[in-house]
Each structure stands twice: as structure tokens, then as C-alpha cells.
Protein backbone atom coordinates (compact mmCIF):
# COMPACT_ATOMS: atom_id res chain seq x y z
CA UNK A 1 144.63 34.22 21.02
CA UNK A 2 147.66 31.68 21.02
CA UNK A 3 146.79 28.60 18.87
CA UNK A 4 147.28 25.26 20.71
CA UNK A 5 150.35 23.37 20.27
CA UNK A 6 150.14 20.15 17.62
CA UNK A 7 150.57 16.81 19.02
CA UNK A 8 152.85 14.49 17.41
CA UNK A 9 151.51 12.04 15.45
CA UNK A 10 152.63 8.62 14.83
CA UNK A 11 154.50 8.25 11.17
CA UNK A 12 152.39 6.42 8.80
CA UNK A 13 153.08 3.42 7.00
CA UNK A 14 153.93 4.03 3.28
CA UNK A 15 153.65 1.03 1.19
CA UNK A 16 151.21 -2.08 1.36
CA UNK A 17 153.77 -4.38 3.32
CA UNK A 18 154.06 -1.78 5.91
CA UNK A 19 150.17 -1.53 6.71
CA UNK A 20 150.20 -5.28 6.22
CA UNK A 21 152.73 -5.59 9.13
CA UNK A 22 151.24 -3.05 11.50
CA UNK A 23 147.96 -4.56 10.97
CA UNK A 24 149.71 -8.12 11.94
CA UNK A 25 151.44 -6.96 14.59
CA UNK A 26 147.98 -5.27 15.98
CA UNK A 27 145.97 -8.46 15.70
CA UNK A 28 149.00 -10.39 17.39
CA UNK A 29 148.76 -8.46 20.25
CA UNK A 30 145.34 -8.58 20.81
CA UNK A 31 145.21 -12.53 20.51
CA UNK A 32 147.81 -12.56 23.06
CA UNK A 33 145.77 -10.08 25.27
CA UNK A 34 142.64 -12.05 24.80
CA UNK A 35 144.82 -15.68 25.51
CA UNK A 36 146.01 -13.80 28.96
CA UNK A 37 142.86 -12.81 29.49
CA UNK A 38 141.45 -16.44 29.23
CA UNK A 39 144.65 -18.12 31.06
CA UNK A 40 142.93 -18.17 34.55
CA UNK A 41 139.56 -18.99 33.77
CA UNK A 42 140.77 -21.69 31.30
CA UNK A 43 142.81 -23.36 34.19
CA UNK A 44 139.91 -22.75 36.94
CA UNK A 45 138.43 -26.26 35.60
CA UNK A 46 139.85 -28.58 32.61
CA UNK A 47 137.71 -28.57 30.07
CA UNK A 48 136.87 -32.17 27.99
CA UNK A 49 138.46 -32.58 25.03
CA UNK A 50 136.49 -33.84 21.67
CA UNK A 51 136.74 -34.30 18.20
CA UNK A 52 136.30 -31.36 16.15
CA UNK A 53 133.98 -33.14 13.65
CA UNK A 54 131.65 -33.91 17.23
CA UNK A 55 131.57 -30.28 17.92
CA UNK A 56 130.92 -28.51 14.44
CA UNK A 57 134.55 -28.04 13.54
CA UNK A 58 136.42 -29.34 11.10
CA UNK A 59 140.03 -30.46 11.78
CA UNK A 60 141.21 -29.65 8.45
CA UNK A 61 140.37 -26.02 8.81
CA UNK A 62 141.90 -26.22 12.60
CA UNK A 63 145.18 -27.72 10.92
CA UNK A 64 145.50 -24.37 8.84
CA UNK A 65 146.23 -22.74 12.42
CA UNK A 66 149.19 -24.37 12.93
CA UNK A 67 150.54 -24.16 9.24
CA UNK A 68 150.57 -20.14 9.50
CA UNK A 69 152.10 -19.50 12.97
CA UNK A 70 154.72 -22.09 11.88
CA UNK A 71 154.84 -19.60 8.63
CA UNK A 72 155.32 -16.37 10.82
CA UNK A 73 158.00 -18.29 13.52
CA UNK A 74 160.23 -19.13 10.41
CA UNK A 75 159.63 -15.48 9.14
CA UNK A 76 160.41 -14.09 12.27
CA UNK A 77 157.20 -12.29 12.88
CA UNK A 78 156.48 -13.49 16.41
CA UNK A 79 158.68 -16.32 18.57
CA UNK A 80 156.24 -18.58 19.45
CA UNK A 81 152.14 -19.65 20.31
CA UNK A 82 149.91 -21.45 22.29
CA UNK A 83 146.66 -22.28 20.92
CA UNK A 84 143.65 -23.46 22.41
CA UNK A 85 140.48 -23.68 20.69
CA UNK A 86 137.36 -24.67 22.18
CA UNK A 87 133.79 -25.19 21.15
CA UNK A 88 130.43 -26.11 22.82
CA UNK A 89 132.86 -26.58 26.56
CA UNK A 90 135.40 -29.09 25.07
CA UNK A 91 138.99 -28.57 23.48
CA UNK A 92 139.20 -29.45 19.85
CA UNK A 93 142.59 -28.10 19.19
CA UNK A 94 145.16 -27.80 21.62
CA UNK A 95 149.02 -26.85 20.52
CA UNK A 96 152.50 -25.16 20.98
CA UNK A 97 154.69 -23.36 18.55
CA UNK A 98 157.93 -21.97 18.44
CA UNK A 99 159.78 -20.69 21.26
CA UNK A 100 159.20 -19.40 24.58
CA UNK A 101 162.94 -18.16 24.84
CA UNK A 102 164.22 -18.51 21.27
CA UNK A 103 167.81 -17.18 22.26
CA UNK A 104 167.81 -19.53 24.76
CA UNK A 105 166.73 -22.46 22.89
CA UNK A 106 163.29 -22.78 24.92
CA UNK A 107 160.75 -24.19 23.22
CA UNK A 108 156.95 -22.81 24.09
CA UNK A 109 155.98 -25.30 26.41
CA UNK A 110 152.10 -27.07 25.52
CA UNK A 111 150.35 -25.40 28.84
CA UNK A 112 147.91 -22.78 28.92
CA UNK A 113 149.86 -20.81 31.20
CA UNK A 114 152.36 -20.83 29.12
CA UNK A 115 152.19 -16.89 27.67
CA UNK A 116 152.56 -15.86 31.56
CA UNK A 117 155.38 -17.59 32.47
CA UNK A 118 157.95 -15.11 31.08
């Protein structure tokens, strides 16, 4: 009886940065999945906008977002973001990061449509 052929497998990462990295590069494309995913139904109506504090949230925390996707466009891990976080129906954070085109000099434009418009 003739023994199956092996698949290839995908090379493993060796060292700590490397698993670090995939596992970055993983969760990146899964919020950008998850933000195309949302895109229609977040422009099928505008949603309110409020402060965090009124919702739960707390605007420091929300700040932090901002601080480490600037971090990772000026490392070159990813070229640019939009975020939109909402709570209880109404925005509480709302920004753009980066570039949409960064040879081009395009900066990500503050829409919600903005990750589709490539």
C-alpha cells in the first residue's frame, strides 16, 4: 500500500519577534476584516456621538488607541487606520491614521468607508 504524499507545511517562526509579528499581522487582518465587515451597516444610519465618560468608557484608555497605531505606522507595520469605537449606539472615538496611499502621499481619509476605497 503506497503511503500518501506529505503536504507542505508552512515554515515556522523561530525566535520570539517572529511569532510576535505573525501574531500582529494575524490580529491586523482580522480587525480590518471585522471594520469591512461593519462598513455598510455603520453607514446604513449615523450613529450619535457621546462622551466616553457618558457611555462607560474612559477617554484616557481610548487615547491609548491612537498612541499604538501611530507606534506601528512609524515602524512600518501597517500604513494606516480608521477607528471607530462605539458603545451603548453612540460613537465615542472616531479617528484616522496614517496613510491610505503612503507612496503617494495620501493620507487615510476620517470616513468609515475609508478601508474600501482602495
Amino acid at each position: 500500500m503506497a503511503r500518501p504524499a506529505s503536504r507542505p507545511t508552512d515554515p515556522k517562526p523561530t525566535d520570539a519577534s517572529s511569532v510576535s509579528r505573525a501574531h500582529a499581522t494575524r490580529g491586523a487582518s482580522l480587525l480590518v476584516a471585522c471594520a469591512l465587515a461593519a462598513a455598510p451597516a455603520a453607514l446604513a444610519q449615523p450613529l450619535p456621538s457621546a462622551a466616553p465618560e457618558k457611555v462607560g468608557m474612559s477617554s484616557e484608555r481610548l487615547a491609548r488607541i491612537g498612541k499604538a497605531l501611530n507606534q506601528d505606522i512609524e515602524q512600518g507595520k501597517l500604513p494606516g487606520a480608521v477607528v471607530l469605537v462605539a458603545r451603548k449606539g453612540k460613537v465615542v472615538y472616531f479617528d484616522a491614521f496614517g496613510f491610505l496611499d503612503k507612496p503617494a502621499g495620501k493620507r487615510m481619509p476620517k470616513t468609515p468607508s475609508s478601508a474600501s476605497t482602495r
